[in-house]
Protein backbone atom coordinates (compact mmCIF):
# COMPACT_ATOMS: atom_id res chain seq x y z
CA UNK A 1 -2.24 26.53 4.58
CA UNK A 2 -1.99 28.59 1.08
CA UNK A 3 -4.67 30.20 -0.67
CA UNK A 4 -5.36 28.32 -2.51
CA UNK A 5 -5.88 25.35 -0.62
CA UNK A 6 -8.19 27.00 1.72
CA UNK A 7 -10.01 27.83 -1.77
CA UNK A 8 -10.15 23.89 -2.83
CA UNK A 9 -10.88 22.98 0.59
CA UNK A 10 -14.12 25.39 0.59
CA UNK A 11 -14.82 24.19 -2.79
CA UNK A 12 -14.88 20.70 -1.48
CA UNK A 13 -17.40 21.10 0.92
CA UNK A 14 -19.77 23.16 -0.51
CA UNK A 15 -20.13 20.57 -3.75
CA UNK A 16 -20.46 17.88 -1.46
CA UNK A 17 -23.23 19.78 0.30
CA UNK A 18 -25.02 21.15 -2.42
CA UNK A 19 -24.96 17.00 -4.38
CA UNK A 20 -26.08 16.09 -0.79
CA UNK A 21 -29.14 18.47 -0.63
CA UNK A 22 -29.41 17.16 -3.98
CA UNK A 23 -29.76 13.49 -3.23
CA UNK A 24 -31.99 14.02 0.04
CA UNK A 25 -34.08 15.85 -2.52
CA UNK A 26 -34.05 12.75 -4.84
CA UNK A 27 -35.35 10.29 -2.21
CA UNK A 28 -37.54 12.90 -0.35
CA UNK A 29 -39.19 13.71 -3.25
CA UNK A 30 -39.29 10.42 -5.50
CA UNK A 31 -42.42 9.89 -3.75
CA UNK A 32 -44.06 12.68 -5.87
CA UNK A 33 -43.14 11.27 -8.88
CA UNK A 34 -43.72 6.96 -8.21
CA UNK A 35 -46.30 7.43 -5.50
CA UNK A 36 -49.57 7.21 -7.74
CA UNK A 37 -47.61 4.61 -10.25
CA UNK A 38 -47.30 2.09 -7.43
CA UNK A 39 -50.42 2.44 -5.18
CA UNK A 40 -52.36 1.53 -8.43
CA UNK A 41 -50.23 -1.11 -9.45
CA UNK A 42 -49.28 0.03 -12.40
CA UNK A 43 -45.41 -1.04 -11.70
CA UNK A 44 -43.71 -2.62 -8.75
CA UNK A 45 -41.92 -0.30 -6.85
CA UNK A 46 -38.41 -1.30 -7.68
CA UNK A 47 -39.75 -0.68 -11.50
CA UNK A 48 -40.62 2.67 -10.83
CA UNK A 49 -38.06 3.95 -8.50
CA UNK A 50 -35.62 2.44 -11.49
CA UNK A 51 -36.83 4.25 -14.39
CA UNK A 52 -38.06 7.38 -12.21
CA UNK A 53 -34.13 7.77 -11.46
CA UNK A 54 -32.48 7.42 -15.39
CA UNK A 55 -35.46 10.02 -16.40
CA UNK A 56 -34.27 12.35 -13.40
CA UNK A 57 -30.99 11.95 -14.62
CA UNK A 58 -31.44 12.64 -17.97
CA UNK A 59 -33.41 15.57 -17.33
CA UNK A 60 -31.13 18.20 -16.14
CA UNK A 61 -29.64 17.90 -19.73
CA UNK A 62 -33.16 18.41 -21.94
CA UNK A 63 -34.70 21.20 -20.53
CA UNK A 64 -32.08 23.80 -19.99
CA UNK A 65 -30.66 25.72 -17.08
CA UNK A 66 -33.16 28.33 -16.88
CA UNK A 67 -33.66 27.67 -13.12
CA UNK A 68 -30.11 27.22 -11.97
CA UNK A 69 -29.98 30.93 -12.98
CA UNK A 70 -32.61 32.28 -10.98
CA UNK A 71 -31.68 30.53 -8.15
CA UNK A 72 -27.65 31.40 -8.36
CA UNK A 73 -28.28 34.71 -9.57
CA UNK A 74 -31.91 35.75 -8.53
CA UNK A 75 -32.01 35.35 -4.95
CA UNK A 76 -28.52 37.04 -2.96
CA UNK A 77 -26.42 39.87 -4.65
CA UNK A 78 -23.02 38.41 -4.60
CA UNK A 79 -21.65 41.01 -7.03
CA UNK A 80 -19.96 42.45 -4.16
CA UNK A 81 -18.58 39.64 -2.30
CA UNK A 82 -15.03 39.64 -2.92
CA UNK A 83 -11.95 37.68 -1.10
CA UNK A 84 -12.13 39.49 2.19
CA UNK A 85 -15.84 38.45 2.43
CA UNK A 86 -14.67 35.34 1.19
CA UNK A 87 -14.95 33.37 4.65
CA UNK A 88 -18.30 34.96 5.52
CA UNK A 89 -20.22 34.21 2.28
CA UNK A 90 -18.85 30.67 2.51
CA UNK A 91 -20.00 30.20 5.92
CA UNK A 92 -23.44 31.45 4.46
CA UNK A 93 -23.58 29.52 2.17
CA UNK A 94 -22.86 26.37 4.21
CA UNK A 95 -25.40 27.07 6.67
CA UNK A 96 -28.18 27.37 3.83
CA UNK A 97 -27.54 24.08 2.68
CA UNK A 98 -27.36 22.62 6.50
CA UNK A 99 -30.95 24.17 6.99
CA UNK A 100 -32.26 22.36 3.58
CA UNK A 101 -30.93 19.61 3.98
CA UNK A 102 -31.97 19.71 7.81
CA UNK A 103 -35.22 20.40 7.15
CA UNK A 104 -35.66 17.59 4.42
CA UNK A 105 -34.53 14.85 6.68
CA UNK A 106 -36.84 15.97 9.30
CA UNK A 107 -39.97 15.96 6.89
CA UNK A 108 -38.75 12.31 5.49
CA UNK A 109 -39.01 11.23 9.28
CA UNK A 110 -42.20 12.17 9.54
CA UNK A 111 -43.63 11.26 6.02
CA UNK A 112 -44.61 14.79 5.61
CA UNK A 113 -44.39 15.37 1.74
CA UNK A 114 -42.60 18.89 2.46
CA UNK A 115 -40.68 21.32 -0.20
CA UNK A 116 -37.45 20.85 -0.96
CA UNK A 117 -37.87 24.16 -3.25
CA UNK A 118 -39.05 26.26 -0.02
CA UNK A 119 -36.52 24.57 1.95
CA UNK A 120 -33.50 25.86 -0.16
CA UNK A 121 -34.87 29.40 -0.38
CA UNK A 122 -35.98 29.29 3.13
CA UNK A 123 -32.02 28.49 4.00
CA UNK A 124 -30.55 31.01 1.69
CA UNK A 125 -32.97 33.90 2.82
CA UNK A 126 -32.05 32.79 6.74
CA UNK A 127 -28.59 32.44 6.19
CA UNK A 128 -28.26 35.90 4.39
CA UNK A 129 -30.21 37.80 6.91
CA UNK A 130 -28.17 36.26 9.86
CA UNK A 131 -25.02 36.96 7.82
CA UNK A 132 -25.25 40.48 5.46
CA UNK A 133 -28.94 41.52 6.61
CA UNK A 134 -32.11 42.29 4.04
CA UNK A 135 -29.32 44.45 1.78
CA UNK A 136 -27.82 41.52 0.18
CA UNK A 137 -31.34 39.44 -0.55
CA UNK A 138 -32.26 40.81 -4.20
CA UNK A 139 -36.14 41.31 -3.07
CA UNK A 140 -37.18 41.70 -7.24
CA UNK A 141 -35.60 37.67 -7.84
CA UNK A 142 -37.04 36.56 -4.68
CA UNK A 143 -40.87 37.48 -5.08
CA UNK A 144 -40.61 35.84 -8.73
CA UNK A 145 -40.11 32.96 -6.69
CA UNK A 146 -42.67 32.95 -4.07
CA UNK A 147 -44.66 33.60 -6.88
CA UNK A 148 -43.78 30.37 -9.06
CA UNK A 149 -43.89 28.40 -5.21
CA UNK A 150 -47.92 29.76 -4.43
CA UNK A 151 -48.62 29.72 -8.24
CA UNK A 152 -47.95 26.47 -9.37
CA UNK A 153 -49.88 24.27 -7.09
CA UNK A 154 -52.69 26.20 -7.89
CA UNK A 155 -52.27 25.16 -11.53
CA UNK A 156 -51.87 21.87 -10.39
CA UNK A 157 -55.14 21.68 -8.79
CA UNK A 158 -56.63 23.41 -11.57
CA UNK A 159 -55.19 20.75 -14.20
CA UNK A 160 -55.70 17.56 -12.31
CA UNK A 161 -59.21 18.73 -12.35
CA UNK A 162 -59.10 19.70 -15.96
CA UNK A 163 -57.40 16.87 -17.46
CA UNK A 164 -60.02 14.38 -15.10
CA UNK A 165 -63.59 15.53 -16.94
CA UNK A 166 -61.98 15.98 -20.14
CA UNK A 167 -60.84 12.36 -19.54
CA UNK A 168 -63.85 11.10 -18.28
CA UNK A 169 -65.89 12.44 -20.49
CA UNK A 170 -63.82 10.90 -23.88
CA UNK A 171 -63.70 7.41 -22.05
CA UNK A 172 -67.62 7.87 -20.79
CA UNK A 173 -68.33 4.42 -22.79
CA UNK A 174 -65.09 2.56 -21.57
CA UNK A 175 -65.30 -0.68 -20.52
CA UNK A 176 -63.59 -1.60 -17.20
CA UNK A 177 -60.93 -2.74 -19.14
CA UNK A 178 -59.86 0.87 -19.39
CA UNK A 179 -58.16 0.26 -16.09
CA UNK A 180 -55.31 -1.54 -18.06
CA UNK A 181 -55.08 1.33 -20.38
CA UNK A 182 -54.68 3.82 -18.01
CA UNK A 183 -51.83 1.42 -16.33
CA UNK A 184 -49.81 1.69 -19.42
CA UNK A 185 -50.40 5.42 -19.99
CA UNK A 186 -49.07 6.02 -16.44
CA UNK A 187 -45.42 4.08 -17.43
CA UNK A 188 -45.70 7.45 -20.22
CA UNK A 189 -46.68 10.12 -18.01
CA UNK A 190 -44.88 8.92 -14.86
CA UNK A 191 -41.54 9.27 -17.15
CA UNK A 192 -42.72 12.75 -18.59
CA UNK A 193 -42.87 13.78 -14.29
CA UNK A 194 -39.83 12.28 -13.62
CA UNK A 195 -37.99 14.46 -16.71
CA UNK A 196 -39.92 17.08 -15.72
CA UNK A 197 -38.42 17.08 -12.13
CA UNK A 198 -35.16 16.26 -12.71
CA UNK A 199 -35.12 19.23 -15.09
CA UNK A 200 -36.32 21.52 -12.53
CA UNK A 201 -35.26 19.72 -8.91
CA UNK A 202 -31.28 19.03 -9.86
CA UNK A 203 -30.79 22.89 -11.45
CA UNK A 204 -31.27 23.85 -7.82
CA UNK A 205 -27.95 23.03 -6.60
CA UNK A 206 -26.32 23.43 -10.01
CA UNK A 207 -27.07 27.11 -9.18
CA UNK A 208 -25.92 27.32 -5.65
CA UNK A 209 -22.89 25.44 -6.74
CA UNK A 210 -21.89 27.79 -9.54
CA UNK A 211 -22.73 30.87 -7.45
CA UNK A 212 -19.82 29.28 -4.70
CA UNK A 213 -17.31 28.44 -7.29
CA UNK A 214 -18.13 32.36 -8.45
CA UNK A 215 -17.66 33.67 -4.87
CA UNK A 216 -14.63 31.91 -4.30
CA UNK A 217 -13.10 32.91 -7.60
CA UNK A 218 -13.09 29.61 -9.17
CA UNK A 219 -15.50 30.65 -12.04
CA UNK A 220 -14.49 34.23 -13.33
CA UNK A 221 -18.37 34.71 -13.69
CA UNK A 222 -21.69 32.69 -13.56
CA UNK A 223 -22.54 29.55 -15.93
CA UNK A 224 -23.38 26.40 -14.98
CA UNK A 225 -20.15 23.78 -16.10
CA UNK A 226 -21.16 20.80 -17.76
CA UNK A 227 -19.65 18.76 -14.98
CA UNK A 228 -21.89 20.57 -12.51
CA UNK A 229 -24.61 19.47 -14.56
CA UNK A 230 -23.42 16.05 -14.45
CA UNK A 231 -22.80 15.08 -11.20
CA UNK A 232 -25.88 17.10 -9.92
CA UNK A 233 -28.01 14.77 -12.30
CA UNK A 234 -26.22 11.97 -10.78
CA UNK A 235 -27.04 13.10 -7.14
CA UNK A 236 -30.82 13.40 -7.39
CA UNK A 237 -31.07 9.88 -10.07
CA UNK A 238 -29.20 8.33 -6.89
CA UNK A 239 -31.92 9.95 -4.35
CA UNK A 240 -34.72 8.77 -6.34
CA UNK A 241 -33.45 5.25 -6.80
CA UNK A 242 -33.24 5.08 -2.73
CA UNK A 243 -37.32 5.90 -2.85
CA UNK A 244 -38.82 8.08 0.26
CA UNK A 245 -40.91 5.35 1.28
CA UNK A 246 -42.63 6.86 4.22
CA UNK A 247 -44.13 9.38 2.14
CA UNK A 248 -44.76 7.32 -0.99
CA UNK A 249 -47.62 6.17 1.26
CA UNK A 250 -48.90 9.98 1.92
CA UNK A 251 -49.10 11.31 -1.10
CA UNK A 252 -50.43 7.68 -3.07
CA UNK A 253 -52.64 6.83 -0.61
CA UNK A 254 -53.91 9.48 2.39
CA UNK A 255 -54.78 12.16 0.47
CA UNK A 256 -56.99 10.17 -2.20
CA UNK A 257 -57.90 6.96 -3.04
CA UNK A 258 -56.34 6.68 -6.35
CA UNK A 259 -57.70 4.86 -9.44
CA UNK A 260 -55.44 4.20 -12.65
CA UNK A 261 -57.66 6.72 -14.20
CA UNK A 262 -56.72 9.55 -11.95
CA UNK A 263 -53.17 8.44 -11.21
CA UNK A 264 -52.68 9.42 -14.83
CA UNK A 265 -54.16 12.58 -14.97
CA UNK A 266 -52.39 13.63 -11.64
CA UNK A 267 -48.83 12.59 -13.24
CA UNK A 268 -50.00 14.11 -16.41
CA UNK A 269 -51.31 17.42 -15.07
CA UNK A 270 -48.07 18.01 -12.86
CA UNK A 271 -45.63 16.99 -15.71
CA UNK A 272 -47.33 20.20 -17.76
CA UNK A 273 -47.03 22.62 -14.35
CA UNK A 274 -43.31 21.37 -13.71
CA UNK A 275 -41.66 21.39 -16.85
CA UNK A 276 -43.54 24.33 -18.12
CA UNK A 277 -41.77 26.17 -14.59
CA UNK A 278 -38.59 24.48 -15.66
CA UNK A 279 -38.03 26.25 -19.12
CA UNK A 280 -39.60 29.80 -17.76
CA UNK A 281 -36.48 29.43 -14.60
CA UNK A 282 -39.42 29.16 -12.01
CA UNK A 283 -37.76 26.57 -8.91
CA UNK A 284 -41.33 25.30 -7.83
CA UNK A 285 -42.27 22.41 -5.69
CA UNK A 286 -42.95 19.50 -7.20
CA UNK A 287 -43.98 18.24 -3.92
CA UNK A 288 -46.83 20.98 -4.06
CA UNK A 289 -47.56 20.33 -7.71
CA UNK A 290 -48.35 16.68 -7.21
CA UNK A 291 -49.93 16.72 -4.13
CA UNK A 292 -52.83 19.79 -5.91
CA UNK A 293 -52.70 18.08 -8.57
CA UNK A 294 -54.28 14.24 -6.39
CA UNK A 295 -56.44 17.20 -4.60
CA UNK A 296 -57.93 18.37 -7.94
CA UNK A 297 -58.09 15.05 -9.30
CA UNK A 298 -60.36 13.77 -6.31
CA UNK A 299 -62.14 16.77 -6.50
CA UNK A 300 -62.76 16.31 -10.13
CA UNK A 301 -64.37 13.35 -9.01
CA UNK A 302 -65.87 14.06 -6.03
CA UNK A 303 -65.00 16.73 -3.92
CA UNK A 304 -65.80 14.98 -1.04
CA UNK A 305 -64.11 12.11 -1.67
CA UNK A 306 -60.64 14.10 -0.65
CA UNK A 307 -59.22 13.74 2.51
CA UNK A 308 -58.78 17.34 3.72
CA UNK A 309 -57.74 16.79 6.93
CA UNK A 310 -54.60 15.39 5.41
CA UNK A 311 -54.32 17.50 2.58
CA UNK A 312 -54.68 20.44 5.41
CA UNK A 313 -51.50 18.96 7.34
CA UNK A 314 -49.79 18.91 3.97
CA UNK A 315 -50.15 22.75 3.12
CA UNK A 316 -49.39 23.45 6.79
CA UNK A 317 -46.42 22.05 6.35
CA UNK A 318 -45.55 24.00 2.94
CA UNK A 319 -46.80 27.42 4.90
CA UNK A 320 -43.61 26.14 7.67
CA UNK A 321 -41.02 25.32 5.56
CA UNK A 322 -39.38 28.23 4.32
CA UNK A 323 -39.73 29.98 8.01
CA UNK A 324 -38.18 26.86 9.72
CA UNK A 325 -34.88 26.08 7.19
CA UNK A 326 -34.92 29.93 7.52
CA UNK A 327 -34.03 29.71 11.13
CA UNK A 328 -32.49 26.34 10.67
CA UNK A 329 -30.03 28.24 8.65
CA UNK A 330 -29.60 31.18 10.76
CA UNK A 331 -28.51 28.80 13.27
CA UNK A 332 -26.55 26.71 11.61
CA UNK A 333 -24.44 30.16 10.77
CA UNK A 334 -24.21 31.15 13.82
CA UNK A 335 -22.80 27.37 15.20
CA UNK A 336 -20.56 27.80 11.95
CA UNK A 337 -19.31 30.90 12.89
CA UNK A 338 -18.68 30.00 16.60
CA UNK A 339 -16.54 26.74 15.46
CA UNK A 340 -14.17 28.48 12.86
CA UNK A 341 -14.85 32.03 12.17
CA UNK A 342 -12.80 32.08 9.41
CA UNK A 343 -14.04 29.13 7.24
């Protein structure tokens, strides 16, 4: 086979990868974004899951692609990968998005609400240290981002409990008819989260996508094409519409018992975190976002009215992630590079 076909072929699978990572993201995570929508009964699910998926599509092409950078050019130095590398970098590449997406599936099986955000940089880190060792991680771009991943669920928990007392304490006279209000506010702010993650969720594999095409020589340098945008818009809009049920029920339900009241300040308060982290290029977790956010919502309300036991399984599980699709990835190279060494 040519060149250049070997090129396409490479080309081929890594896009179909990356929009697969993408839509596993879409349906792991659309429980972030509808969980709190449905458990109140704001919306039926179908609703929600429907409009949820055109906001994540349109998105990706509001807010920029400030994160798509940092995560293509941030995270591995691939300045010096050139055509006799080629096969290598492909095959690491490949086996980042096999850990993520490995990783994902396993979390959606247990209806652990898990990072999708750790789980990419947990496979890229693993896959790069199997592959190049620590030379080729870029250590500055990569502590920006475990910085945005521990920061912003703290932000979350610090606006859920914010935006809950300033909340309360403008509807102190309410009537219980506030209840419907708060069901209508939560169609606006549920569509604000969705945006909000589609803007920062889908620029993920726009980035790994472009830095590929820019490996293999496709792209004589790094931008994001506007039919990368597209069809990685499309991917995670398609995830979302498929809805993660299994952890729709975690995160609306285990870790708090959710009122219309605090359903919209938790999709409110985690809108501001992720789309502010969207336009600064910071990839964090919406997962972690929404999940402080119901923590420091019920906490606003009662702090002992939160179910810590669960909400100590869930950060567990973020503390695991980028370890495990690390080695998931490692693997997965090493399988990879046992099969076809030259791929």
């Amino acid at each position: 086979m040519s060149i250049e076909g070997s090129i396409l072929i490479y080309a081929v699978i890594i896009v179909g990868l990356a929009l697969f990572f993408d839509y596993s993201n879409g349906f792991h995570d659309s429980s972030n974004v509808v969980a709190t929508i449905i458990v109140t009964g704001a919306m039926t699910p179908k609703m929600a899951l429907g409009i949820a998926a055109l906001a994540h599509f349109v998105g990706p092409f509001l807010f920029g692609i400030a994160v798509a950078q940092t995560i293509g050019k941030g995270i591995i130095d691939v300045s010096t990968f050139d055509a006799k590398t080629m096969g290598l970098s492909i095959n690491l590449i490949t086996a980042a998005l096999i850990g993520a997406i490995a990783w994902n599936l396993i979390t959606w099986f247990f209806g652990l609400p898990s990072s999708s955000s750790h789980a990419l940089v947990g496979g890229l880190i693993g896959a790069v240290l199997v592959a190049y060792g620590p030379d080729k991680i870029l250590w500055k771009g990569l502590l920006y981002v475990i910085v945005s991943l521990i920061i912003s669920p703290l932000l979350g928990l610090f606006f859920g409990m914010f935006f809950l007392k300033r909340t309360l304490y403008f509807f102190r006279g309410a009537t219980p008819r506030a209840k419907y209000f708060f069901n209508r506010m939560q169609i606006l702010s549920s569509i604000a989260l969705s945006l909000s993650h589609g803007a920062n969720d889908a620029q993920k594999s726009m980035g790994v996508i472009s830095m590929s095409l820019v490996v293999l020589g496709i792209l004589p340098s790094f931008y994001i094409p506007f039919w990368v945008v597209a069809s990685c818009a499309a991917a995670i809009a398609l995830g979302t519409a498929s809805g993660g049920w299994r952890i729709i029920k975690t995160v609306g339900s285990k870790i708090y018992r959710l009122r219309a009241v605090h359903a919209f300040c938790a999709q409110t308060s985690s809108a501001v975190v992720i789309l502010g982290a969207a336009l600064f290029g910071g990839p964090v977790s919406t997962t972690h976002v929404v999940s402080s956010s119901i923590m420091g919502v019920g906490a606003g309300q009662r702090v002992s009215a939160v179910r810590w036991g669960v909400a100590k399984n869930i950060i567990v599980a973020w503390f695991i992630t980028i370890p495990a699709s690390a080695v998931m990835a490692g693997l997965s190279f090493f399988l990879i590079q046992l099969i076809h060494p030259r791929f």
